[in-house]
Protein backbone atom coordinates (compact mmCIF):
# COMPACT_ATOMS: atom_id res chain seq x y z
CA UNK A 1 113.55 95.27 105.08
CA UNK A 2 113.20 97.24 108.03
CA UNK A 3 109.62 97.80 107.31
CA UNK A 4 108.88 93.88 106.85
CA UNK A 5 108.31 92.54 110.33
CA UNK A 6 111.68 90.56 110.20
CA UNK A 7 113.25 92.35 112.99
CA UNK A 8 110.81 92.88 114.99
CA UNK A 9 106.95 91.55 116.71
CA UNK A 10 103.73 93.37 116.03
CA UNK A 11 103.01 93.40 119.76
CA UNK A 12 106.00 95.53 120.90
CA UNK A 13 104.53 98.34 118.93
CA UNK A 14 101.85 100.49 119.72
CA UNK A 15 98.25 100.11 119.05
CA UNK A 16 98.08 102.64 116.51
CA UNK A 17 101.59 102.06 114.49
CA UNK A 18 100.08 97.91 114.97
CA UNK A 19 97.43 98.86 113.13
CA UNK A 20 99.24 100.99 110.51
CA UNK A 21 101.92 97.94 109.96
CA UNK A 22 99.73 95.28 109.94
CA UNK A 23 97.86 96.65 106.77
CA UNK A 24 100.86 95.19 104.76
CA UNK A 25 100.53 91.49 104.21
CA UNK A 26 104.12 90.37 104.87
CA UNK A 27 104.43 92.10 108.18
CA UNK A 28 100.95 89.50 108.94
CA UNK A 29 103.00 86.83 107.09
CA UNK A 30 105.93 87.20 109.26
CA UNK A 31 103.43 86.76 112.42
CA UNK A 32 101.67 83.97 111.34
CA UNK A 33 104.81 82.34 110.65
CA UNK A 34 105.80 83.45 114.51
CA UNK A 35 102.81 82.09 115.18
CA UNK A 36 103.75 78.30 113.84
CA UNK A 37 107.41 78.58 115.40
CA UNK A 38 106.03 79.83 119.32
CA UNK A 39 102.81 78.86 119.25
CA UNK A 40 101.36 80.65 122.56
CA UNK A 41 104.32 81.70 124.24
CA UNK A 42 103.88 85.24 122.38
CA UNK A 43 101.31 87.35 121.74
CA UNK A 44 101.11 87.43 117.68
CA UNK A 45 98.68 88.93 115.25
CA UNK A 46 98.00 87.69 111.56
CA UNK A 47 94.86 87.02 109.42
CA UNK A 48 95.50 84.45 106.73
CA UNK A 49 92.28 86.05 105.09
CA UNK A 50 93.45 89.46 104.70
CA UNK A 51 96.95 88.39 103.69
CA UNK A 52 95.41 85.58 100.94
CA UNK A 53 92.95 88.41 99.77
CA UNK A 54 95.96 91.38 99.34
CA UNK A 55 97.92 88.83 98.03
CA UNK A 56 95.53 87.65 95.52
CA UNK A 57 94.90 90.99 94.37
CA UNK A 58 98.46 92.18 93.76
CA UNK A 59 99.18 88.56 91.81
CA UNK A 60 96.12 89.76 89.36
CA UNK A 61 97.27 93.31 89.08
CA UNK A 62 100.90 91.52 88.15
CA UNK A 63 99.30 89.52 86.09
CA UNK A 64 97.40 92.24 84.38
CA UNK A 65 100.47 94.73 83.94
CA UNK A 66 102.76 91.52 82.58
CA UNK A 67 99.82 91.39 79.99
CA UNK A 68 100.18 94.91 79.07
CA UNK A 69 103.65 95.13 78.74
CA UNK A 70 103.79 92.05 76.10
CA UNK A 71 102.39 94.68 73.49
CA UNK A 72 106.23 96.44 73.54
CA UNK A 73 107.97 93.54 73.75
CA UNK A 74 109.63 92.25 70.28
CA UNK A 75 111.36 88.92 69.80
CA UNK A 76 112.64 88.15 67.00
């Protein structure tokens, strides 16, 4: 949780941590969200493309693995 962007805004860390925390696509989610609540007031940063692109990917790969695992599942 702490390393979610709940508790805290992109902007009041440095450049180089920004850049480092902003790779994960809730921390961006959590801004863009900011971003809809305060408008211009703060300073946020967020790209819907990155986050809808990471997200897509890791849906897939869940997808995939879910796939996979249905071969050692038995119900019977």
């Amino acid at each position: 949780m702490i390393f979610s962007g709940f508790f805290y805004l992109a902007d009041w860390l440095p450049p180089a941590l920004r850049s480092v925390s902003l790779c994960q696509p809730y921390t961006q989610s959590y801004e863009m969200i900011r971003a809809g609540v305060f408008g211009t007031t703060i300073t946020t940063y967020g790209d819907p493309a990155y986050t809808t692109f990471v997200l897509a990917i890791l849906t897939l790969f869940g997808l995939w693995l879910m796939r996979e695992s249905r071969k050692y599942i038995v119900i019977e």
